[in-house]
Protein backbone atom coordinates (compact mmCIF):
# COMPACT_ATOMS: atom_id res chain seq x y z
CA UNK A 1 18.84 12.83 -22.78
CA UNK A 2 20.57 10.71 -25.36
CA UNK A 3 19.51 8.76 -28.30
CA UNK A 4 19.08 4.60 -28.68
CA UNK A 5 17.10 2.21 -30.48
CA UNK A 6 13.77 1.12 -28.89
CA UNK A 7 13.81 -2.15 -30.45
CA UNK A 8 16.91 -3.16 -28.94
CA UNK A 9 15.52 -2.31 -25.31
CA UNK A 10 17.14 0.75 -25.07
CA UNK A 11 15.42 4.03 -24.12
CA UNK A 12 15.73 7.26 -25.33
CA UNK A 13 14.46 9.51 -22.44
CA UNK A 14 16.81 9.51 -19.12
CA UNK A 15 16.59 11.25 -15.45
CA UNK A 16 20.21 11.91 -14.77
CA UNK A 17 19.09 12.41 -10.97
CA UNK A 18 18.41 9.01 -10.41
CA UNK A 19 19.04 7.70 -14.30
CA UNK A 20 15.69 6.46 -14.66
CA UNK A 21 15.38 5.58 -18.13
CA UNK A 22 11.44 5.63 -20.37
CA UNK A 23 10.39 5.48 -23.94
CA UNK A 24 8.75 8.53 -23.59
CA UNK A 25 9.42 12.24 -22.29
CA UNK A 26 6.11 11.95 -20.98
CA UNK A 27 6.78 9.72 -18.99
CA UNK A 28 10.59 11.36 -17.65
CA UNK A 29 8.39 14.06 -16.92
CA UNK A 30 5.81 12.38 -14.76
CA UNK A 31 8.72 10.73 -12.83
CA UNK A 32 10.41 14.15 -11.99
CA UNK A 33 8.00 15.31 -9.85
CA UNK A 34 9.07 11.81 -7.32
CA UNK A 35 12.05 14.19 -7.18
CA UNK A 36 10.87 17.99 -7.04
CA UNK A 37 8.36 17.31 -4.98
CA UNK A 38 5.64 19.37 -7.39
CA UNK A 39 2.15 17.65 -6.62
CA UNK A 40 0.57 20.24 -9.58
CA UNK A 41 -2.86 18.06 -8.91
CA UNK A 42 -5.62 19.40 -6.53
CA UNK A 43 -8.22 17.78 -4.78
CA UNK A 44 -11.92 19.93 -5.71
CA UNK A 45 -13.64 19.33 -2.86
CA UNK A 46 -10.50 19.15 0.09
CA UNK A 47 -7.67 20.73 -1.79
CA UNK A 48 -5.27 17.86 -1.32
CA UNK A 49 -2.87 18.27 -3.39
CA UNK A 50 -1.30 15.17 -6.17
CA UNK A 51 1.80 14.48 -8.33
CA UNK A 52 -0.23 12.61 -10.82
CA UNK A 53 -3.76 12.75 -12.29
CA UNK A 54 -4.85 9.65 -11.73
CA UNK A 55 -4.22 9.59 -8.00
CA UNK A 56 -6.32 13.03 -7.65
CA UNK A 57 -9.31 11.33 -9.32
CA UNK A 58 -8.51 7.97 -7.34
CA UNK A 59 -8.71 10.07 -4.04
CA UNK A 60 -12.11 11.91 -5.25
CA UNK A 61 -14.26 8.15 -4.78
CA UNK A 62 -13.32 9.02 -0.89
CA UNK A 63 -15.95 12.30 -1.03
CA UNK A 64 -18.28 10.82 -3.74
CA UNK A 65 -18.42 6.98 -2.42
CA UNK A 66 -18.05 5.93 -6.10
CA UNK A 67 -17.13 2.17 -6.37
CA UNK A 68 -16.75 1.24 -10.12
CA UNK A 69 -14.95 -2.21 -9.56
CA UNK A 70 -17.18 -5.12 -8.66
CA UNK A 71 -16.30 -9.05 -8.28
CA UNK A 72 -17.96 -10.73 -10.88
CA UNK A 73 -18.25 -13.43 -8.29
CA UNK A 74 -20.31 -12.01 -5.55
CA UNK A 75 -20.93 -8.22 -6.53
CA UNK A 76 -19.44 -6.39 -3.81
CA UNK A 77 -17.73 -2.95 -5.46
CA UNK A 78 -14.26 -1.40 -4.33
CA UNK A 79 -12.94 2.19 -4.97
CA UNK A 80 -9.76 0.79 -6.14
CA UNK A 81 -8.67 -2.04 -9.01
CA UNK A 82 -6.20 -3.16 -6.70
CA UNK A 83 -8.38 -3.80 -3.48
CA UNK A 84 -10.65 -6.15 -5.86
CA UNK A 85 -7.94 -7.86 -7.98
CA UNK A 86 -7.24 -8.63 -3.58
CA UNK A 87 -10.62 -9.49 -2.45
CA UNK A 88 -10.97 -11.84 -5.74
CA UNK A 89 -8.15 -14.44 -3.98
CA UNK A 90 -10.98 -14.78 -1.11
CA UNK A 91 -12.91 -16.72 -4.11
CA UNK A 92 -9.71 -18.11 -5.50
CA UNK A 93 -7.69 -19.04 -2.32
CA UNK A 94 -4.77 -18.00 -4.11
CA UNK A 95 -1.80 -16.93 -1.54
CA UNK A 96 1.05 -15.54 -3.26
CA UNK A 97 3.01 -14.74 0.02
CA UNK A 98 5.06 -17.13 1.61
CA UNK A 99 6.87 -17.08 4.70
CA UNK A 100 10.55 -18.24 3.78
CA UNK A 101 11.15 -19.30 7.54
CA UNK A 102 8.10 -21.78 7.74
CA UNK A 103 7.13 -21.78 4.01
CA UNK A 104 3.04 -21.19 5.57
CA UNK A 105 1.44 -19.10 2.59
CA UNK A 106 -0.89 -15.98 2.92
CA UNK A 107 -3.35 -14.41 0.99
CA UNK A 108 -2.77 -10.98 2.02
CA UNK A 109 1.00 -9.40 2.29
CA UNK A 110 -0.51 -7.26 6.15
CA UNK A 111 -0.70 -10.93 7.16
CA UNK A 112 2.17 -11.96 5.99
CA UNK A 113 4.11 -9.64 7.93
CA UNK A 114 2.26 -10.02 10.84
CA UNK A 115 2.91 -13.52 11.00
CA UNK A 116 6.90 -12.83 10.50
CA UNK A 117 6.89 -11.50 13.81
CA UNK A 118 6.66 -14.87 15.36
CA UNK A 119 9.93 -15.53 13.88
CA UNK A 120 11.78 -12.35 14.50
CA UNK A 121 10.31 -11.77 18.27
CA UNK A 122 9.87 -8.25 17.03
CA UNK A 123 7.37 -6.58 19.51
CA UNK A 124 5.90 -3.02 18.13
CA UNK A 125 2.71 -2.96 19.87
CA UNK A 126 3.09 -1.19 23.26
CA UNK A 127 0.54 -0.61 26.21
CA UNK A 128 1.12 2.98 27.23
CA UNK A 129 0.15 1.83 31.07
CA UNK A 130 2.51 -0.57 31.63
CA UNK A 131 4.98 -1.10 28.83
CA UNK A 132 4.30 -4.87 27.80
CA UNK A 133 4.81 -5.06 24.18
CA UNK A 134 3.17 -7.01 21.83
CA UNK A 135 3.54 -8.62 18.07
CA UNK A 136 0.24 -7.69 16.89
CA UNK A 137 -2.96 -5.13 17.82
CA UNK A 138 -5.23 -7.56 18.79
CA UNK A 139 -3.22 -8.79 21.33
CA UNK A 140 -2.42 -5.88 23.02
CA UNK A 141 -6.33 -5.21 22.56
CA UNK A 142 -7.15 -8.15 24.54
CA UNK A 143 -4.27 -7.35 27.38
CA UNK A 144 -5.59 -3.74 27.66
CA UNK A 145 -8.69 -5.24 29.31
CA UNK A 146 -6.31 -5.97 32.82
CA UNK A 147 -6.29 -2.27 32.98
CA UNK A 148 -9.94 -1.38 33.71
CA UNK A 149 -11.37 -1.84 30.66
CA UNK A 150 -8.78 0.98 29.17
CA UNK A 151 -7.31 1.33 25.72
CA UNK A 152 -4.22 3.30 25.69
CA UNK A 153 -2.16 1.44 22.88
CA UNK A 154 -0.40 2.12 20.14
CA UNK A 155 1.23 -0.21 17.25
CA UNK A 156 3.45 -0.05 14.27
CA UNK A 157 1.89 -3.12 12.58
């Protein structure tokens, strides 16, 4: 740990694993545990076991259904900030994710790169019967069908 002046940007706490650097030991401390692995949080209910806090109490709305975030816009509620600050660009249309081949723009970065694999070729979508591969689940969904109505897929996507 060394000493520096805040208002000049500098930080006074370091990690010398990785040199992370934070304005507070609080915060150093937090970060350690990317490191040592310590997950000193536990799940009440399932005993799943957290590095931080607020991911234990994030993971408790999966047993008690809680939804505290709603769209002001049409009232449907999400367990997460995140997934509504997402569902809100259904209202918006805003798509911050753009392809930098063909420059089309996404709302959602799982779309995104799905739609890069039309530019790579990459295939990660295989049908355990026969080996075709496929760019994305649906597809290989839809080609399972030849194979008496079976299912035996997996994907990466």
């Amino acid at each position: 740990m060394y000493s520096c002046d805040i208002r000049r940007g500098e930080c006074p706490y370091t990690w010398n694993v990785c040199n992370k650097a934070l304005s507070e030991k609080s915060n150093i401390l937090r970060h350690q545990r990317t490191h040592t692995g310590v997950r000193p949080y536990s799940c009440n209910v399932c005993n799943k076991t957290f590095r931080y806090h607020s991911d234990v109490i994030r993971h408790q709305r999966t047993h008690t259904g809680e939804r505290p975030f709603t769209c002001n816009v049409c009232n449907k509620a999400f367990s997460e900030k995140s997934n509504l600050l997402t569902h809100h660009r259904t209202h918006t249309g805003e798509r911050p994710y753009t392809c930098n081949v063909c420059n089309k723009a996404f709302s959602y970065r799982s779309s995104h790169r799905r739609h890069q694999h039309t530019h790579t070729g990459e295939r990660t979508c295989i049908c355990y019967v026969c080996n075709k591969a496929f760019s994305q689940k649906g597809n290989l969904i839809k080609h399972q069908r030849t194979h008496c109505g079976e299912r035996p897929y997996t994907c990466d996507v």
